[in-house]
N, C-alpha and C. Protein backbone atom coordinates (compact mmCIF):
# COMPACT_ATOMS: atom_id res chain seq x y z
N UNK A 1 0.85 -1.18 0.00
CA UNK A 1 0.00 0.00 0.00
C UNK A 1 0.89 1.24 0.00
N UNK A 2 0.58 2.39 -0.70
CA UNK A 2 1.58 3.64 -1.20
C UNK A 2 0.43 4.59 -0.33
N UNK A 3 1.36 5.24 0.26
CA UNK A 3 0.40 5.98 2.33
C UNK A 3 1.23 7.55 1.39
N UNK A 4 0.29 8.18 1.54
CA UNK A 4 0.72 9.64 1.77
C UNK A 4 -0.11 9.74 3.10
N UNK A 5 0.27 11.34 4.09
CA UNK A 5 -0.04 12.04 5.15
C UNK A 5 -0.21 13.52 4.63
N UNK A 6 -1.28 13.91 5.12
CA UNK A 6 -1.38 15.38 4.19
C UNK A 6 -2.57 16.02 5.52
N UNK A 7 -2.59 17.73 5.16
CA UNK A 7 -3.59 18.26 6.15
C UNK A 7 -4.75 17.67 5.86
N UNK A 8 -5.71 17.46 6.82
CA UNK A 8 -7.40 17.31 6.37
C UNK A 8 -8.11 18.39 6.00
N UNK A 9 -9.07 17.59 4.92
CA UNK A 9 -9.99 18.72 4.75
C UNK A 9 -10.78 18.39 4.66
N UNK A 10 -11.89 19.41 4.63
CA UNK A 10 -13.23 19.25 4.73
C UNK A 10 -14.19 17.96 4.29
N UNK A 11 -13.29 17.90 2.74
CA UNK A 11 -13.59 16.29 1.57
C UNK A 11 -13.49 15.37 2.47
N UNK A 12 -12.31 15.55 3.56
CA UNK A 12 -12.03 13.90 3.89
C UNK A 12 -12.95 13.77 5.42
N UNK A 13 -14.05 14.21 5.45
CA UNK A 13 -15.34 14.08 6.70
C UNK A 13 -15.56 12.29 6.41
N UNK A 14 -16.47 12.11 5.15
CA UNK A 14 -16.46 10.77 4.90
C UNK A 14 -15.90 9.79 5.39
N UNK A 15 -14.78 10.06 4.59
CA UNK A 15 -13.64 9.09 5.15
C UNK A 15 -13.28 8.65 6.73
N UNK A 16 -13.14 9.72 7.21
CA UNK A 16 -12.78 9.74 8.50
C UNK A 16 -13.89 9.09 9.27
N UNK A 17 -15.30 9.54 9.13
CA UNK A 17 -16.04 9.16 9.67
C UNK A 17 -16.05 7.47 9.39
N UNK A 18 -15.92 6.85 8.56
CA UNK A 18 -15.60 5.72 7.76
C UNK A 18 -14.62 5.50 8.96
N UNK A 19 -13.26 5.70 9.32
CA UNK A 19 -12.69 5.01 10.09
C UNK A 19 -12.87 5.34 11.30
N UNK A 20 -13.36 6.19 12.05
CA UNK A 20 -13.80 6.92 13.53
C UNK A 20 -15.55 5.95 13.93
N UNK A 21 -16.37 5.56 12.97
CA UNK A 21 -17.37 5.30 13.82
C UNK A 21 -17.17 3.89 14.13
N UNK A 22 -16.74 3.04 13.58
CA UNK A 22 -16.42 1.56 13.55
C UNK A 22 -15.50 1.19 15.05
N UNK A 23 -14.86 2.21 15.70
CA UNK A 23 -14.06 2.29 16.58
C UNK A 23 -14.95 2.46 17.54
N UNK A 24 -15.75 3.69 17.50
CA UNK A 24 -17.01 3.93 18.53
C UNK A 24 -17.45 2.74 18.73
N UNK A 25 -17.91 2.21 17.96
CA UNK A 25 -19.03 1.35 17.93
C UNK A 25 -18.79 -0.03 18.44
N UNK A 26 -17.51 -0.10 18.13
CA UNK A 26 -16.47 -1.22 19.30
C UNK A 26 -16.94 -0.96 20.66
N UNK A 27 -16.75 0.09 21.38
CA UNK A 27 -16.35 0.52 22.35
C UNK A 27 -15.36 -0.06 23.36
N UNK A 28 -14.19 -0.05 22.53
CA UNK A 28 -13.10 -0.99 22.99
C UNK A 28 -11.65 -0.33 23.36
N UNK A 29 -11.31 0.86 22.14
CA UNK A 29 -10.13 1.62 21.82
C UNK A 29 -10.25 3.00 22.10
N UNK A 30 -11.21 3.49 21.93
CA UNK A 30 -11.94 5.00 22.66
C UNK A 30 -12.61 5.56 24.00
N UNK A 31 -12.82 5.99 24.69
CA UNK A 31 -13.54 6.75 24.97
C UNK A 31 -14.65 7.91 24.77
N UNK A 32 -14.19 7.96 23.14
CA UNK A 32 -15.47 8.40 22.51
C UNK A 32 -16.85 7.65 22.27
N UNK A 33 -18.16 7.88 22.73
CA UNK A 33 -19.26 7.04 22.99
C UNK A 33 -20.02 7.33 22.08
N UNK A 34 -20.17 8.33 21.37
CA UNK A 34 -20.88 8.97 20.59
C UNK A 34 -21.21 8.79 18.70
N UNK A 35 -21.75 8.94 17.73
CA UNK A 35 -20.76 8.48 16.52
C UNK A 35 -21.25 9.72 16.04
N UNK A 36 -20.17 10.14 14.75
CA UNK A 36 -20.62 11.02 14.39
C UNK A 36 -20.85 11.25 12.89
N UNK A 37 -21.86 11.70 12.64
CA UNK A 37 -22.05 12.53 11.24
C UNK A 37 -21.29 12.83 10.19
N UNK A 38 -21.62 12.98 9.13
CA UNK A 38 -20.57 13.26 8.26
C UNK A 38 -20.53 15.20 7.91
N UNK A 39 -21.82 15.46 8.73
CA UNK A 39 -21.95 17.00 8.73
C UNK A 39 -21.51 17.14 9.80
N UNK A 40 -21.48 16.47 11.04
CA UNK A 40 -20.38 17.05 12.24
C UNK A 40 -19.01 17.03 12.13
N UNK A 41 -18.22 15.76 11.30
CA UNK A 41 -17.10 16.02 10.85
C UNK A 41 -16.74 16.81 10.51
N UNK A 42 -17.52 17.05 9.17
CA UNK A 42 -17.44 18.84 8.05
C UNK A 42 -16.85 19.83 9.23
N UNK A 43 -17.68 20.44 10.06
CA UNK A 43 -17.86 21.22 10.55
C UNK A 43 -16.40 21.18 12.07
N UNK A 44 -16.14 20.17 12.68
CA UNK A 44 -15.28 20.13 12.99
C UNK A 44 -14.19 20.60 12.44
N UNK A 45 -13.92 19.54 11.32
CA UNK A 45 -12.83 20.35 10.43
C UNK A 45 -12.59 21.44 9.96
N UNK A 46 -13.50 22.28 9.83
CA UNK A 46 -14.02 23.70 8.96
C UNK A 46 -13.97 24.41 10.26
N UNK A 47 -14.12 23.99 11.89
CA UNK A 47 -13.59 24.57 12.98
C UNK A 47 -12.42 24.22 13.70
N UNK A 48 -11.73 23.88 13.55
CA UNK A 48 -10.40 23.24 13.87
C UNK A 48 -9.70 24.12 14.76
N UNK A 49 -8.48 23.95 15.53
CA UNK A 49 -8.48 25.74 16.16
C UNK A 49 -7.27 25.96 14.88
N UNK A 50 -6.82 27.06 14.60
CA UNK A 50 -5.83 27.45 13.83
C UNK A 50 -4.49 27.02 13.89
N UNK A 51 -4.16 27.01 15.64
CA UNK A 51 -2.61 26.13 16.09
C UNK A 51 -3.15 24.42 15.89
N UNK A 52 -3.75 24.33 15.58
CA UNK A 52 -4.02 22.98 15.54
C UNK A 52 -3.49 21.82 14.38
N UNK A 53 -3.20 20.88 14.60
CA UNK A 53 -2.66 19.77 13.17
C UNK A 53 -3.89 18.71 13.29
N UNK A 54 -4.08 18.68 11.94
CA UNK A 54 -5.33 17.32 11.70
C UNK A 54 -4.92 17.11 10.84
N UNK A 55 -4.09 15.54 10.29
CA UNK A 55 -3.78 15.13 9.27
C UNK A 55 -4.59 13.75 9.00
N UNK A 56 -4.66 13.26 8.04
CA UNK A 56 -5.18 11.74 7.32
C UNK A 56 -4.39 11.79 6.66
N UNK A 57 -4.18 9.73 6.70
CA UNK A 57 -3.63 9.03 6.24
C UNK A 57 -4.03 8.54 5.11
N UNK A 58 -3.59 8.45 3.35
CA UNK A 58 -4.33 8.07 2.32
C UNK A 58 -3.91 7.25 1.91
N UNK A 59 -4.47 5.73 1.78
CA UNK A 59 -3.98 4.81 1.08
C UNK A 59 -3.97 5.50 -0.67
N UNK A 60 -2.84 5.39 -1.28
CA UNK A 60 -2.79 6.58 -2.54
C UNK A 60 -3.89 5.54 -3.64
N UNK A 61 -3.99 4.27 -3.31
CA UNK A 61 -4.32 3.19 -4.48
C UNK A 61 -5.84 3.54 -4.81
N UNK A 62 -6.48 3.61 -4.03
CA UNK A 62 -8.02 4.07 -3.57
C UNK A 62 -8.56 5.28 -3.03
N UNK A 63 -7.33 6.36 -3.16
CA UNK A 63 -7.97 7.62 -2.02
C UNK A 63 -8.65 7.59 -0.87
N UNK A 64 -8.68 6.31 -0.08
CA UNK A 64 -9.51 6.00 0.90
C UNK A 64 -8.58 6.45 2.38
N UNK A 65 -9.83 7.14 3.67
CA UNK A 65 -8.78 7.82 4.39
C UNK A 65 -8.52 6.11 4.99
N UNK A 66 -7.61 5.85 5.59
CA UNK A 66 -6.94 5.06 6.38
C UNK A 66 -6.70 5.12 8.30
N UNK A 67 -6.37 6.65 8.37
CA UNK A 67 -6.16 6.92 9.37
C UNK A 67 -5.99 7.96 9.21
N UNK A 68 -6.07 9.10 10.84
CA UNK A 68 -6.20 10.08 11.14
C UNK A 68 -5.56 10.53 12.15
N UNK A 69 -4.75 11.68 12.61
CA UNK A 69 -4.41 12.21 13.56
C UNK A 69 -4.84 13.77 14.09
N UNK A 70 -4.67 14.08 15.21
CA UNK A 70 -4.60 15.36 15.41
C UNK A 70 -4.12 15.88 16.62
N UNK A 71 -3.84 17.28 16.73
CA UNK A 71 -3.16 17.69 18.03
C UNK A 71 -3.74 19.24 18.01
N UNK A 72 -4.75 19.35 19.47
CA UNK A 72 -5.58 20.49 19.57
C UNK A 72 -4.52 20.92 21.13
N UNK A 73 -4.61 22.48 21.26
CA UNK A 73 -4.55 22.89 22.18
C UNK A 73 -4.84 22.74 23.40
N UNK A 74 -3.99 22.28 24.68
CA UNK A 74 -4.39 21.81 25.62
C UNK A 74 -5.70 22.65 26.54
N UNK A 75 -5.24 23.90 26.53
CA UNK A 75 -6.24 24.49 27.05
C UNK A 75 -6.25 26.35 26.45
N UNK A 76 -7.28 26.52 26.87
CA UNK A 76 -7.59 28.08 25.98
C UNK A 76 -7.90 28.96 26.70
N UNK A 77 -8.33 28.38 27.98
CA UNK A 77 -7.98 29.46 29.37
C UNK A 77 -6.91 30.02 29.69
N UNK A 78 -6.00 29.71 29.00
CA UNK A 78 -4.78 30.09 29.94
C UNK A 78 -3.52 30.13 28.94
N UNK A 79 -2.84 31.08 28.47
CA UNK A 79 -1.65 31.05 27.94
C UNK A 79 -0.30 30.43 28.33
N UNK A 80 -0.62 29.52 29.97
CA UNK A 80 0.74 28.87 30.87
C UNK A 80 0.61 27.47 29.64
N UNK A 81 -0.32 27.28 28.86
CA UNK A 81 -0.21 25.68 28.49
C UNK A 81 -0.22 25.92 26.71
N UNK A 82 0.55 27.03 26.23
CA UNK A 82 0.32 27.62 25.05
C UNK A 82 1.70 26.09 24.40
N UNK A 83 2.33 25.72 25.02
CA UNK A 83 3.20 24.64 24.25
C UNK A 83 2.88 23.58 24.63
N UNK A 84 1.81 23.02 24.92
CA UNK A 84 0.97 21.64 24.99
C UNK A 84 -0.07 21.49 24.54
N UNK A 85 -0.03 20.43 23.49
CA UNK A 85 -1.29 20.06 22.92
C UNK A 85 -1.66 18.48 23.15
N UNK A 86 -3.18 17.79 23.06
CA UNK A 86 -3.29 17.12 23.25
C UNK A 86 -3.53 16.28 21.85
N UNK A 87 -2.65 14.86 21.71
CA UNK A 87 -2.81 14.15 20.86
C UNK A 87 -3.79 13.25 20.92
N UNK A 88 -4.33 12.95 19.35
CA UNK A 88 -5.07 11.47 19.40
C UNK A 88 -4.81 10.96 18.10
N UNK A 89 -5.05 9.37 18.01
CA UNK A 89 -4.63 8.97 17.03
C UNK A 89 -5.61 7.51 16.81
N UNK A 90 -5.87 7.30 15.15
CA UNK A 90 -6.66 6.61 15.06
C UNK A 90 -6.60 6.09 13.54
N UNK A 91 -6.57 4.99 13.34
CA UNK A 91 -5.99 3.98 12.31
C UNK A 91 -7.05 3.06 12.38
N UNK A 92 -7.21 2.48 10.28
CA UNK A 92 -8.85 1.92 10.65
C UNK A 92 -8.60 0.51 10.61
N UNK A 93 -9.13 -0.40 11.39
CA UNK A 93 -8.82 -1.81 11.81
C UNK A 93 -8.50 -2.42 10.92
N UNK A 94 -9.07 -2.73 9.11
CA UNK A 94 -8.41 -3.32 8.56
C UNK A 94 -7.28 -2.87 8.15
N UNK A 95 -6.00 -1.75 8.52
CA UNK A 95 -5.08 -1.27 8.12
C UNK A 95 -3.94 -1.50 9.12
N UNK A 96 -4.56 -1.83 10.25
CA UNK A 96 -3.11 -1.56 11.53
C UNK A 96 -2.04 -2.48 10.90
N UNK A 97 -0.96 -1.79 11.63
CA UNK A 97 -0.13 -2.90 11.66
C UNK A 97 0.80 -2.91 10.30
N UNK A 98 0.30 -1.63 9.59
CA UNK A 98 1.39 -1.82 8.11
C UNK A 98 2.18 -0.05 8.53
N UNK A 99 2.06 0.39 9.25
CA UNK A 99 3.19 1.95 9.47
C UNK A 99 2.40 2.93 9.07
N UNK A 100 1.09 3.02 9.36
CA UNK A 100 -0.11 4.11 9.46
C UNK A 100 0.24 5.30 10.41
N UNK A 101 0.43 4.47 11.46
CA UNK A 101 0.49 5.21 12.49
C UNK A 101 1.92 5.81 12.39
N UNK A 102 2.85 4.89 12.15
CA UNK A 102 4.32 5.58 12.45
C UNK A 102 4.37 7.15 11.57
N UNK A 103 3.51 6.79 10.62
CA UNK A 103 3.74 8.01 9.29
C UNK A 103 3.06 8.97 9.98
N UNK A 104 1.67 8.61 10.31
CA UNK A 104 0.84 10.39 11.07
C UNK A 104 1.71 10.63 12.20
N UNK A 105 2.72 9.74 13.04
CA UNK A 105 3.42 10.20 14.40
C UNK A 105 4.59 11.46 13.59
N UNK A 106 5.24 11.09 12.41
CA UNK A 106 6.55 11.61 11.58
C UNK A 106 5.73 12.99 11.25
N UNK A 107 4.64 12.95 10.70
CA UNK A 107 4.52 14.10 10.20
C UNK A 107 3.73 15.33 10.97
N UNK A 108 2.98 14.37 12.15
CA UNK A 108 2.35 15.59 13.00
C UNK A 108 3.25 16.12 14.31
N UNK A 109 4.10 14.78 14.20
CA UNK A 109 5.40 15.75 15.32
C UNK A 109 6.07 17.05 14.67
N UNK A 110 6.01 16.83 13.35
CA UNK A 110 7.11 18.28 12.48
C UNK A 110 5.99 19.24 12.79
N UNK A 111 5.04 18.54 12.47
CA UNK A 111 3.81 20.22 12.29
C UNK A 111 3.73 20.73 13.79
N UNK A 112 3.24 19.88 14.48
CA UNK A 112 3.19 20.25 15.66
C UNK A 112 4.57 21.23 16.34
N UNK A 113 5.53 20.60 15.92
CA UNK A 113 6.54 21.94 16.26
C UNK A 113 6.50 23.15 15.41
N UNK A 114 6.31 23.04 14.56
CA UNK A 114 6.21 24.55 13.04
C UNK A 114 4.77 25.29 14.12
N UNK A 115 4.16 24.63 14.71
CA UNK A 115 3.01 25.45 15.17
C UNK A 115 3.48 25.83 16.68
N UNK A 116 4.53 25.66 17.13
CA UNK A 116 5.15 25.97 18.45
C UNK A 116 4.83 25.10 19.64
N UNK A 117 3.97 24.37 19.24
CA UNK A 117 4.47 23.11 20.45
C UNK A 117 5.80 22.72 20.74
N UNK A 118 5.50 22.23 22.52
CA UNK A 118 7.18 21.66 22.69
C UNK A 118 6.81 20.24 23.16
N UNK A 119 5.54 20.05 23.54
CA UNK A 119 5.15 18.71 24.89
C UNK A 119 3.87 18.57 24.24
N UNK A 120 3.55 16.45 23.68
CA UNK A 120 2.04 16.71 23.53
C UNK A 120 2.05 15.26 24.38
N UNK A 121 0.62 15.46 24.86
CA UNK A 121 0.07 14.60 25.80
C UNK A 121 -1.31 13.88 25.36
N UNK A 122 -0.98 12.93 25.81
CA UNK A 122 -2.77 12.23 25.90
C UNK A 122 -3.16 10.98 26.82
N UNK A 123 -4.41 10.87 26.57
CA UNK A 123 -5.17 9.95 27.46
C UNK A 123 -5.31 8.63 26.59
N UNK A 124 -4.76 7.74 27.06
CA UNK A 124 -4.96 6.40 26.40
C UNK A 124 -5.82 5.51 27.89
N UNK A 125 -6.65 4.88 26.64
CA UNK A 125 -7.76 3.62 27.81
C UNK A 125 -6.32 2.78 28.57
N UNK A 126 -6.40 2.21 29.52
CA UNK A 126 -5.91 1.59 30.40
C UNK A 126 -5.81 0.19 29.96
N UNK A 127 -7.00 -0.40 29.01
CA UNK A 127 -6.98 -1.83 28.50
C UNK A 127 -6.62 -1.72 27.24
N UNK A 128 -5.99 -0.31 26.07
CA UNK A 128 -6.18 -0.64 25.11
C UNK A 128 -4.18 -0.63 25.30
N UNK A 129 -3.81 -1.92 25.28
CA UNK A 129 -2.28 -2.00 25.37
C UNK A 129 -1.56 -1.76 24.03
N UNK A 130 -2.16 -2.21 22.79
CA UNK A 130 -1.91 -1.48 21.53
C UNK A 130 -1.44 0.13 21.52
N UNK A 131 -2.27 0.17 21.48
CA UNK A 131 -2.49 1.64 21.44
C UNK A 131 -1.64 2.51 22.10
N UNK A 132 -1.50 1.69 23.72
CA UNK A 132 -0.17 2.34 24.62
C UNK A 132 0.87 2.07 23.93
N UNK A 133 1.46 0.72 23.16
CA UNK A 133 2.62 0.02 23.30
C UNK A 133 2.87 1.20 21.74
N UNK A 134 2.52 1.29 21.10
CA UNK A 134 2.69 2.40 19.83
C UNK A 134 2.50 3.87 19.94
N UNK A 135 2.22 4.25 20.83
CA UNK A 135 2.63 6.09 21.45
C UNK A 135 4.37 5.68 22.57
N UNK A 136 4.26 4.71 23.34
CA UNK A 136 5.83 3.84 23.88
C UNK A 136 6.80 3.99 22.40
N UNK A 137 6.42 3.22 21.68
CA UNK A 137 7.30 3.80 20.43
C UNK A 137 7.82 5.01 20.10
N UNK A 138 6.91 5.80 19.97
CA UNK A 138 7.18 6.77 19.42
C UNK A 138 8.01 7.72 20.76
N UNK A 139 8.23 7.32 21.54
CA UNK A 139 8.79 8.21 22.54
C UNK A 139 8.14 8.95 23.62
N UNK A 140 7.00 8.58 23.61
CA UNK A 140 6.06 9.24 24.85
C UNK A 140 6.42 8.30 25.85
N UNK A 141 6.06 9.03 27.01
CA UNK A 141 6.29 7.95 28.67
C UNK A 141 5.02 8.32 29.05
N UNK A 142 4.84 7.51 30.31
CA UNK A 142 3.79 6.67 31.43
C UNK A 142 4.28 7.81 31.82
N UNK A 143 2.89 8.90 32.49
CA UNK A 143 3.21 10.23 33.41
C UNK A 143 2.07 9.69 34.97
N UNK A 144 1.62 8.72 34.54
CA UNK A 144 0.45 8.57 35.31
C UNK A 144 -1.01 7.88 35.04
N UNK A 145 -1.63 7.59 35.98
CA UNK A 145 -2.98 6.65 35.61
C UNK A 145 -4.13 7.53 36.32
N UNK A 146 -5.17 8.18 35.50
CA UNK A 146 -6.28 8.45 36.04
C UNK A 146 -7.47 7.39 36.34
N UNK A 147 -7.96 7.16 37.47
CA UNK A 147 -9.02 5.99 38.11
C UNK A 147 -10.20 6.53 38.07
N UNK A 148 -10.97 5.64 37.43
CA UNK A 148 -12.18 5.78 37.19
C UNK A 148 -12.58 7.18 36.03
N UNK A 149 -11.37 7.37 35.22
CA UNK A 149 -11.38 8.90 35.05
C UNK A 149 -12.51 8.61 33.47
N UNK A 150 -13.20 7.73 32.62
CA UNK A 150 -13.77 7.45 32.09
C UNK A 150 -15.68 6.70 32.51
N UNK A 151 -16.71 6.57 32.10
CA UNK A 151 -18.12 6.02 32.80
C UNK A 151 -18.37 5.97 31.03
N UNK A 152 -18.82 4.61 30.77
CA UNK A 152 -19.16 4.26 29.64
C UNK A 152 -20.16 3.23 29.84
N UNK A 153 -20.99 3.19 29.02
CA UNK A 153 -22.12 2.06 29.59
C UNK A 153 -22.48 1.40 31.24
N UNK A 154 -22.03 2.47 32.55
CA UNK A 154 -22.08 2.18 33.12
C UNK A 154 -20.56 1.28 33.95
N UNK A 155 -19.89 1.16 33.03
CA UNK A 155 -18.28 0.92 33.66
C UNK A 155 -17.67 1.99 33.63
N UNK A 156 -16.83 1.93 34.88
CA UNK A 156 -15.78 3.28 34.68
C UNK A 156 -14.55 2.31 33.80
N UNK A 157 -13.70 3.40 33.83
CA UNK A 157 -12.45 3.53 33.21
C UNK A 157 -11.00 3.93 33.17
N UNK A 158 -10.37 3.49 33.70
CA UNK A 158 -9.34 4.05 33.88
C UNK A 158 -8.40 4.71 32.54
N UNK A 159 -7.57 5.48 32.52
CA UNK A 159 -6.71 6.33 31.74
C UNK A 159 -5.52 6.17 31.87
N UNK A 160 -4.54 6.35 31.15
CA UNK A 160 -2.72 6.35 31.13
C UNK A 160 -2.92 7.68 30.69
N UNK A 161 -1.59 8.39 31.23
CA UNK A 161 -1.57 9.47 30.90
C UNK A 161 0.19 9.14 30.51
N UNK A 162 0.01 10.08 28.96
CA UNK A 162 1.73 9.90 28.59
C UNK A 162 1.81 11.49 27.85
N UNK A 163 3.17 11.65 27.70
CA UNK A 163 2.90 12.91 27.16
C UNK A 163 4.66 12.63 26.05
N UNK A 164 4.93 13.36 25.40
CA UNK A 164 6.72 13.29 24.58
C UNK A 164 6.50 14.88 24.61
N UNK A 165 8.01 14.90 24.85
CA UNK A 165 8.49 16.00 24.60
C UNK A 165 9.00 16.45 23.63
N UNK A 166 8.79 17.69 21.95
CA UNK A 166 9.35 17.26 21.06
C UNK A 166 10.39 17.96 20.67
C-alpha cells in the first residue's frame, strides 16, 4: 500500500467518519461514545483551532482515508499551556499494523513543532495495550494513571496518561 499524510480537509469528513465510527461502535479503543455525522465532521474540520494539526492518512491506491491524527490545544484558558497540545490517534482496523500510524506520528510531530508546540500529551484507555505500546514507540512515557477517570455504559475507566516532549 503507497500511504501519503497530508492536512485534512473538509472532503475527507467521509472518510474519517468511515474510520472513527467503527471504533465507537467497538467501544473498545476509545472513549469516545458517541458516533458522528458526516456533517459534524465537516464542521469540525471547517472549525479546527488554527494552532491545531489534523492530518489523514491516504492509502494513494483508492484515495480512501486510512487513518487520522490530530493535536488540539491543551487548554484556551490560559496562555501557561500555550506549548501543549493534546494528541489522538486513530488507524482503521483493517489497516493496523502496516506503518499508518508511524507516518501520522513523523509528520504531526514536524507540524506540531512549526506550530510551536514543545510537549504533547494524551489519554490512552488503560486496557487498550496497543495503542499504549505504539505512542511507547514513538517516545512518549507513562506520566500517570487516572481511576475511574472514564463512565461508559455504566463501567468506569481508567486512563494512562503519557505525554513526549518534542
Amino acid at each position: 500500500m503507497k500511504l501519503i499524510v497530508r492536512k485534512a480537509q473538509k472532503e475527507d469528513a467521509q472518510g474519517i467518519v468511515n474510520v472513527l465510527n467503527p471504533i465507537i461502535e467497538g467501544g473498545r479503543f476509545t472513549i469516545l461514545d458517541t458516533l458522528f455525522s458526516v456533517e459534524e465532521e465537516e464542521q469540525f474540520i471547517q472549525n479546527f483551532p488554527e494552532r491545531g494539526v489534523f492530518n489523514v492518512a491516504l492509502n494513494t491506491e483508492n484515495s480512501c482515508v486510512v487513518g487520522f491524527q490530530n493535536v488540539e490545544p491543551f487548554a484556551c484558558y490560559t496562555r501557561a499551556f500555550d506549548h501543549v497540545g493534546i494528541i489522538g490517534t486513530y488507524v482503521d482496523s483493517q489497516y493496523r499494523r502496516q506503518g499508518i500510524a508511524s507516518s501520522l506520528f513523523e509528520a504531526t510531530f514536524e507540524a506540531a513543532k512549526n506550530q510551536g508546540y514543545e510537549k504533547l500529551f494524551a489519554y490512552v484507555r488503560d486496557d487498550n495495550d496497543n495503542a499504549l505500546k505504539t505512542y511507547l514507540k514513538q517516545g512518549f512515557a507513562v506520566v500517570g494513571k487516572a481511576k475511574k477517570h472514564a463512565k461508559i455504559g455504566g463501567q468506569y475507566i481508567d486512563e494512562v496518561l503519557i505525554e513526549k516532549f518534542l
